[in-house]
Protein backbone atom coordinates (compact mmCIF):
# COMPACT_ATOMS: atom_id res chain seq x y z
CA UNK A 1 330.12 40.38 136.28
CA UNK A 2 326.77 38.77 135.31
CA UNK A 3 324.00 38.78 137.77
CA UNK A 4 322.64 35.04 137.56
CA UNK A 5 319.53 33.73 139.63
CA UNK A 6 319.09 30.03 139.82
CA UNK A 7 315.07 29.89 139.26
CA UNK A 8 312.62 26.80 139.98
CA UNK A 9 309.17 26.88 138.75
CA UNK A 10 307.36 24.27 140.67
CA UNK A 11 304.27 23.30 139.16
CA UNK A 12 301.73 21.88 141.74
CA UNK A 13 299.45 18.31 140.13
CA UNK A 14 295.90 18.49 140.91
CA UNK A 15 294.18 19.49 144.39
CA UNK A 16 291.21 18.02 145.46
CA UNK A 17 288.46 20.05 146.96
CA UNK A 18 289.06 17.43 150.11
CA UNK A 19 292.71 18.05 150.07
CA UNK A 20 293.73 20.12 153.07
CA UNK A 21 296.32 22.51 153.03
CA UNK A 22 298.73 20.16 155.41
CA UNK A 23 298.66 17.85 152.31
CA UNK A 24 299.95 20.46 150.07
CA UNK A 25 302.16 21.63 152.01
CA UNK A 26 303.99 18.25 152.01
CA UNK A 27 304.34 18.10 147.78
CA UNK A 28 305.62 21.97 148.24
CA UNK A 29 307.87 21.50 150.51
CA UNK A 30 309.35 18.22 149.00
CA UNK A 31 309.63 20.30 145.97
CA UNK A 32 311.74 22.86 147.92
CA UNK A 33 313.52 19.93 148.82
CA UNK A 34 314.29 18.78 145.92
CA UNK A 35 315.14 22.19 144.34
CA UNK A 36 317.73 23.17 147.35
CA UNK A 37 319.61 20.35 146.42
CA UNK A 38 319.66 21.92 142.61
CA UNK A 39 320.85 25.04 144.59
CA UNK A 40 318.10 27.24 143.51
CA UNK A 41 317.30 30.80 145.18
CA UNK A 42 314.09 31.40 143.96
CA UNK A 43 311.22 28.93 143.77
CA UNK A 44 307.65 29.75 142.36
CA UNK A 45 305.18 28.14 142.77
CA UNK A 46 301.49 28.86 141.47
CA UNK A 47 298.02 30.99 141.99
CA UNK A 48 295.86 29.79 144.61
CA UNK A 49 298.37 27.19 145.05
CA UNK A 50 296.76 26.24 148.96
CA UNK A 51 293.73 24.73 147.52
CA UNK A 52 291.49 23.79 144.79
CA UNK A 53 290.45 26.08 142.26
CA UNK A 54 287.10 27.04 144.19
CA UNK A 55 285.74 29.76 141.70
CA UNK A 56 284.79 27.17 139.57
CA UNK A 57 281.81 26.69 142.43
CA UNK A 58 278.71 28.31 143.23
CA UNK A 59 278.76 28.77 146.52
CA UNK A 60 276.07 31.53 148.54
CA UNK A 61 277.13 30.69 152.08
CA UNK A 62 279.70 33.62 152.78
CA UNK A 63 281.46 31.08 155.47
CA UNK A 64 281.78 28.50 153.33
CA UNK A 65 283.58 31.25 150.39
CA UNK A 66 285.73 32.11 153.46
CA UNK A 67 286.85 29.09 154.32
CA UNK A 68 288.95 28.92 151.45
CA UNK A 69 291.03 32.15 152.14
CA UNK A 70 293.77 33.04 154.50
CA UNK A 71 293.01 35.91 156.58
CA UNK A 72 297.23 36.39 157.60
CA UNK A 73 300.38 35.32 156.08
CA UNK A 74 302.26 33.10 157.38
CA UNK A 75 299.41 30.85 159.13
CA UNK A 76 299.85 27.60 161.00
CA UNK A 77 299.35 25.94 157.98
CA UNK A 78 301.92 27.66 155.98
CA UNK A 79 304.79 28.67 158.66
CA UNK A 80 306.70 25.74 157.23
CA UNK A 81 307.56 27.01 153.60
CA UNK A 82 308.56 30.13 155.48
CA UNK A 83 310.93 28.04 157.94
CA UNK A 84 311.89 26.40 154.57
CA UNK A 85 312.72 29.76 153.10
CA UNK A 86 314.98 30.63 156.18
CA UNK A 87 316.63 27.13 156.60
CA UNK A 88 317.76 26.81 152.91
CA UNK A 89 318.37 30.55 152.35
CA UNK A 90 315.92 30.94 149.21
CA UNK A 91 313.25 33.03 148.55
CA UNK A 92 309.34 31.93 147.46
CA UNK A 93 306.31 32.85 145.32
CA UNK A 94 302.86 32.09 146.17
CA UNK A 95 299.92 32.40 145.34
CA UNK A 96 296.67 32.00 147.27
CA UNK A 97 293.16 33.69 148.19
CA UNK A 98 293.88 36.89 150.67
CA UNK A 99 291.08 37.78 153.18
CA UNK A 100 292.17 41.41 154.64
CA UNK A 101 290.09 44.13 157.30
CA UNK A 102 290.65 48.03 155.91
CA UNK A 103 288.50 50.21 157.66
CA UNK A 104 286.25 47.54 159.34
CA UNK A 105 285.15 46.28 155.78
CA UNK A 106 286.57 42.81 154.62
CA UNK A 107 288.10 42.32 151.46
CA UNK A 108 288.91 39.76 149.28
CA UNK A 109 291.59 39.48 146.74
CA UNK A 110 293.40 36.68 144.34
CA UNK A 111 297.01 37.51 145.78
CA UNK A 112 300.55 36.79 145.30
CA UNK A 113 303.97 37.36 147.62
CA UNK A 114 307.44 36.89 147.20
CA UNK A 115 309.53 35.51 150.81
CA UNK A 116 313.00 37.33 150.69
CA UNK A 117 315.80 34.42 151.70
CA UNK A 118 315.32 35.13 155.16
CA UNK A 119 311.92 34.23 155.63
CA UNK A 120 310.20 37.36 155.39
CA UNK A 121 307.36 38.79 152.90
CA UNK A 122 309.49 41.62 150.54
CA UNK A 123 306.54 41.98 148.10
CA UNK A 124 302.83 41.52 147.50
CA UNK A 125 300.92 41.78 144.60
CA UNK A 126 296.83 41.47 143.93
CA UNK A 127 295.14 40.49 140.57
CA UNK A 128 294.00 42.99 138.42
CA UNK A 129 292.45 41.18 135.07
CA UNK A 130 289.79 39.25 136.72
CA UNK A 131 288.24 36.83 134.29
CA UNK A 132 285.22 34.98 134.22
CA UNK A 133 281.41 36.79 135.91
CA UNK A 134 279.68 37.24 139.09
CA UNK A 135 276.68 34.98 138.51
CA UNK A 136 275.86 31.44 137.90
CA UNK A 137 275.84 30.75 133.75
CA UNK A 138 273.80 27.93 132.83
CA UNK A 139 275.02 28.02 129.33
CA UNK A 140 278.55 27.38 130.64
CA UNK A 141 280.64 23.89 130.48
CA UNK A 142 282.05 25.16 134.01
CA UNK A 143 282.07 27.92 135.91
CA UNK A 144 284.61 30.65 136.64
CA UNK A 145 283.47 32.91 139.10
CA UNK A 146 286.40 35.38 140.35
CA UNK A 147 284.76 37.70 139.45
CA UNK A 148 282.21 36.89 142.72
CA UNK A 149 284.78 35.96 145.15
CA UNK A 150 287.15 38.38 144.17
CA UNK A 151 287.86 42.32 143.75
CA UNK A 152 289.93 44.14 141.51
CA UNK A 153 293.39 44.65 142.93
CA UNK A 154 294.32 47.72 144.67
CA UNK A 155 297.94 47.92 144.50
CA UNK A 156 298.80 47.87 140.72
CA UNK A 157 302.07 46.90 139.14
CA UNK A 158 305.13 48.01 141.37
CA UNK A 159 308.51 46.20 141.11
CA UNK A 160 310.98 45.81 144.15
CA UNK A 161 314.70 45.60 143.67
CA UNK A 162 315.25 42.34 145.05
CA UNK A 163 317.27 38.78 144.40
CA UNK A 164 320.07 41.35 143.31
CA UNK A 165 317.40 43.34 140.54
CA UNK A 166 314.15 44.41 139.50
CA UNK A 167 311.56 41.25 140.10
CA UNK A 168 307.75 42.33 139.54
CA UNK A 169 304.38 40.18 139.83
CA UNK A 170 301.28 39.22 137.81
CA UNK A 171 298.83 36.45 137.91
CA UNK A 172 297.02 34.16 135.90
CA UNK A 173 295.14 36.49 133.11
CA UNK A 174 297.47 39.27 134.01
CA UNK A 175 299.35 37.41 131.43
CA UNK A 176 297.03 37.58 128.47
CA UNK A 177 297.30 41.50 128.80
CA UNK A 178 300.26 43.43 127.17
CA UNK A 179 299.44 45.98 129.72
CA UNK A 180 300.58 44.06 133.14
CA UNK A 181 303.94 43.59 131.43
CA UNK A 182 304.60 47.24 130.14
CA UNK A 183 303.79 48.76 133.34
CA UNK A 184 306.60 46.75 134.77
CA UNK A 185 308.42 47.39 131.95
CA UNK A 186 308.93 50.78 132.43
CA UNK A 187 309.85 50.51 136.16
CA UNK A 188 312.87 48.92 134.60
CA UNK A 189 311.50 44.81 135.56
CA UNK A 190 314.21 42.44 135.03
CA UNK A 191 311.67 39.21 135.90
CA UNK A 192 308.10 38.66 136.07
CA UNK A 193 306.59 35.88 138.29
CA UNK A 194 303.06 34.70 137.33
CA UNK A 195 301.47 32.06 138.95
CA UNK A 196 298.07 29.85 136.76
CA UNK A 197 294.97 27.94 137.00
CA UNK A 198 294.00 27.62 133.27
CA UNK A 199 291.31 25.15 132.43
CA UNK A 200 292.31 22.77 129.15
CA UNK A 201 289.60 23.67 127.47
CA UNK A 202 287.52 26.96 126.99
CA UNK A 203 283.76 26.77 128.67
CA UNK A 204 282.47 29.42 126.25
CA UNK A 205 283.69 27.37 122.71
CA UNK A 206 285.18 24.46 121.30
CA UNK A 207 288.55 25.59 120.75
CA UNK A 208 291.50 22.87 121.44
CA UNK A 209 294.03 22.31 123.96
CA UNK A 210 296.74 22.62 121.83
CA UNK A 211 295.57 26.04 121.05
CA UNK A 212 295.11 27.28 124.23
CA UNK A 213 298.41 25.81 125.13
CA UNK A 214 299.49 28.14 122.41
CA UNK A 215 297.81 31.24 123.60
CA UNK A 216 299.34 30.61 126.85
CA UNK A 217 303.27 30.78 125.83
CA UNK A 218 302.48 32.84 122.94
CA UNK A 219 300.97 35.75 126.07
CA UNK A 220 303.78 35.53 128.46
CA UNK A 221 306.65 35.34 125.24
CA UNK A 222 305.57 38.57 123.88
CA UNK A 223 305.09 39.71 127.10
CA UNK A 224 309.39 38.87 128.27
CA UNK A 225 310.36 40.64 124.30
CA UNK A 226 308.57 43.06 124.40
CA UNK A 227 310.06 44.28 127.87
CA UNK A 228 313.61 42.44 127.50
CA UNK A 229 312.27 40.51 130.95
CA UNK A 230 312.31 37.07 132.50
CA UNK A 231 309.23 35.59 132.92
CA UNK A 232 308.35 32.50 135.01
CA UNK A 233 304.99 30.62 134.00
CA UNK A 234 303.94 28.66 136.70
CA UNK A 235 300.97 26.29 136.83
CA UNK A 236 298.49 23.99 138.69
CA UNK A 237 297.61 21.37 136.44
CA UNK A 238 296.12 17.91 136.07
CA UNK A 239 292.51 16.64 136.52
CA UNK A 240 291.12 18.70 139.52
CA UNK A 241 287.68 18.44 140.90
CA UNK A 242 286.61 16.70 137.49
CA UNK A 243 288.17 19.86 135.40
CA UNK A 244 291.60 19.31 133.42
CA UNK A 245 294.31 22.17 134.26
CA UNK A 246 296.57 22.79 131.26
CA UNK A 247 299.85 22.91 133.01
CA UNK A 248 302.97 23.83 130.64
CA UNK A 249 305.02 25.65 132.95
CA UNK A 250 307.55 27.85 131.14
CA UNK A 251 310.85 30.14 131.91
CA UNK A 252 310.81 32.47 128.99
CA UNK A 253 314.26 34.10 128.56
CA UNK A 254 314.18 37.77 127.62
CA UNK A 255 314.49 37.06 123.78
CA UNK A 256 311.34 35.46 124.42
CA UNK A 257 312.44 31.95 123.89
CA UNK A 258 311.19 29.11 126.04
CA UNK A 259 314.53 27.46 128.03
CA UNK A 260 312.82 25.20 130.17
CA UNK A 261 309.09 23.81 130.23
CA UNK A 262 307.52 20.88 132.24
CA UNK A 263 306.46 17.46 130.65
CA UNK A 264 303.61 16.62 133.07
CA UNK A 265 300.61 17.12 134.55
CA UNK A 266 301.85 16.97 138.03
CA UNK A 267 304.04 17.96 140.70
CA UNK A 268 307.28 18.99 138.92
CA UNK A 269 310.30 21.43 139.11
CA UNK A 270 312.34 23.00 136.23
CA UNK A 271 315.53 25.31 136.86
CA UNK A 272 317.22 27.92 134.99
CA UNK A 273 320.09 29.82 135.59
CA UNK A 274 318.36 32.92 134.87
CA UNK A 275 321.01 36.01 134.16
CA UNK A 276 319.43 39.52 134.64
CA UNK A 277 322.14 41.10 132.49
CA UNK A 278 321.04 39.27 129.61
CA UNK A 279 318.01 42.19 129.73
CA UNK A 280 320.12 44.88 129.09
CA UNK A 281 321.04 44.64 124.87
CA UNK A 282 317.23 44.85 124.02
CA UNK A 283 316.83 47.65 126.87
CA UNK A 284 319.42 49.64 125.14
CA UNK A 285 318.73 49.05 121.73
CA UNK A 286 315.34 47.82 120.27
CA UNK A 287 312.93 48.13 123.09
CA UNK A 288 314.81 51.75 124.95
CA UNK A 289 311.78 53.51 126.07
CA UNK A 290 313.25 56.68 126.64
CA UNK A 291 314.44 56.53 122.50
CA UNK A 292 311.52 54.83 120.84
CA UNK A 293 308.37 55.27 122.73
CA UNK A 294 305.73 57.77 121.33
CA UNK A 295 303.43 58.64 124.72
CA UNK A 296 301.67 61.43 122.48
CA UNK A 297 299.78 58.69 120.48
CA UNK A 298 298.73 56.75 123.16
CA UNK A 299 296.13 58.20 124.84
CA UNK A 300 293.39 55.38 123.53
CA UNK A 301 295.16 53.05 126.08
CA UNK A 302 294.17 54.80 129.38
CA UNK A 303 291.42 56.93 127.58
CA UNK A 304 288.94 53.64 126.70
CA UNK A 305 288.06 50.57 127.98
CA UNK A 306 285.96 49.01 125.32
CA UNK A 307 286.92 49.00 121.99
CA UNK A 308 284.82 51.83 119.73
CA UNK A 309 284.85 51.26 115.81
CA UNK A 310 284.77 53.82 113.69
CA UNK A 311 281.35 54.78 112.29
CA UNK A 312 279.87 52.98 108.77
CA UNK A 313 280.01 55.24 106.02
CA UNK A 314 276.56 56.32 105.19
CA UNK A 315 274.95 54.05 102.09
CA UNK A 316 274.45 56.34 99.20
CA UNK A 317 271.08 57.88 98.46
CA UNK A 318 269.56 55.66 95.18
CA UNK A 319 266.77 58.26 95.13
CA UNK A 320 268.98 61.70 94.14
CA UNK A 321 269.66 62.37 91.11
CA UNK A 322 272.24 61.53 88.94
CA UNK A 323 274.52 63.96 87.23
């Protein structure tokens, strides 16, 4: 008996710094709508999916950074996509900015949960791979500043057993890293939900859309092969705040073929019948762990951060002499 999940990635068009979070609401839950009626049980949708993209601004008044967070889950604003959740009997991802109190010191993290079909929160997960810096760059096209609004995540790469298997979360440059997926991988992850803001273009070079649109599905492919996983792209995309969002929302089978991308730039749903027991062949054959993998040669992974070249030979002395 095959254990099949009916998956919609709802990517999210543009949101407008002046868009409120009532607004979006609306397009999400029409897209809920829309994918009840394609009997889905899963929908995700993507990374700071409430608002605009705000760490492309400088901003220095704390309030003002603030204002763009949500310091519980569900709020009045977003109760509704949990009613949703209840009402149709299928399970969300989101992704927005998390304001939390631990030990009478605020934090502030780029988070993701999955809603269980009943309405309530089975799983949370904060981003690790923050990209970008800390301080304005003038020599930048834009800015990308998560790494000033945002800490590391704390809660590293578990996976639940949920939707009938083994679901696990990463977000946005998560995906780039071979590391968020093995983690999961060897808790056994079955599908991956990831959740992106990507900029078109690159504001450190020249490089072109198409590539980066490359580099994109080329990350989160690898990434469902090399752990015989489902992985479910999703993106905000579309001209936002003056900056273009790449889009290409993708469900990547775990063969690491693409069955179902979006066409736009805007608010749009894709479904898959996604079936979890089409992990197992490359779990038992090709990629089993417990056969294959070679921990002893490995330590470089966890051991270093940067990457350390070997040294240059040393030039030859001219002066000695020669035989």
């Amino acid at each position: 008996m095959t254990r099949v999940i009916t998956v919609g990635a709802a990517q999210l068009g543009p949101i407008q710094r002046a868009e409120d979070r009532t607004s979006v609401m609306v397009r999400m839950l029409a897209l809920m709508a829309k994918a009840r009626g394609r009997g889905v049980e899963l929908i995700v949708f993507p990374e700071l999916a409430l608002t605009t993209f705000f760490p492309r601004m400088l901003m220095e008044d704390q309030a003002e950074v603030d204002a763009w967070f949500e310091s519980e889950m569900p709020n009045a604003a977003t109760q509704p996509l949990f009613d949703a959740a209840r009402e149709y009997a299928m399970g969300f991802h989101l992704g927005y900015a998390e304001l939390v109190e631990k030990g009478g010191v605020t934090h502030r993290y780029n988070t993701a949960i999955l809603v269980d079909k009943t309405g309530n929160i089975a799983a949370k997960y904060r981003k690790i791979h923050l990209p970008g810096h800390a301080e304005f760059d003038p020599d930048r096209k834009f800015q990308h500043l998560e790494k000033r609004y945002f800490e590391v995540g704390d809660l590293g790469w578990p996976v639940w057993r949920t939707f009938g298997g083994v679901l696990g979360m990463a977000i946005c440059n998560d995906r780039r890293w071979p590391e968020s997926y093995r983690v999961m991988g060897l808790q056994g992850v079955e599908m991956v939900l990831i959740g992106y803001n990507t900029p078109m273009v690159n504001s450190q070079s020249d490089e072109s859309p198409h590539l980066r649109m490359f580099h994109n599905h080329i990350s989160m492919q690898a990434g469902a092969y090399q752990n015989a996983s489902w992985v479910i792209g999703v993106a905000k995309a579309g001209r936002e705040d003056g900056n273009d969002l790449m889009g290409g929302s993708v469900i990547i089978a775990p063969t690491g073929e693409i069955v179902a991308q979006c066409r736009s730039l805007g608010d749009e749903l894709i479904i898959a019948d996604c079936d979890l027991d089409a992990c197992n062949f490359a779990k038992s054959t090709i990629f089993d762990f417990a056969a294959h993998r070679r921990v002893e040669h490995y330590g470089l992974i966890t051991e270093r951060t940067g990457a350390v070249p070997p040294p240059e030979e040393s030039a030859p002395d001219e002066s000695a002499p020669k035989a």
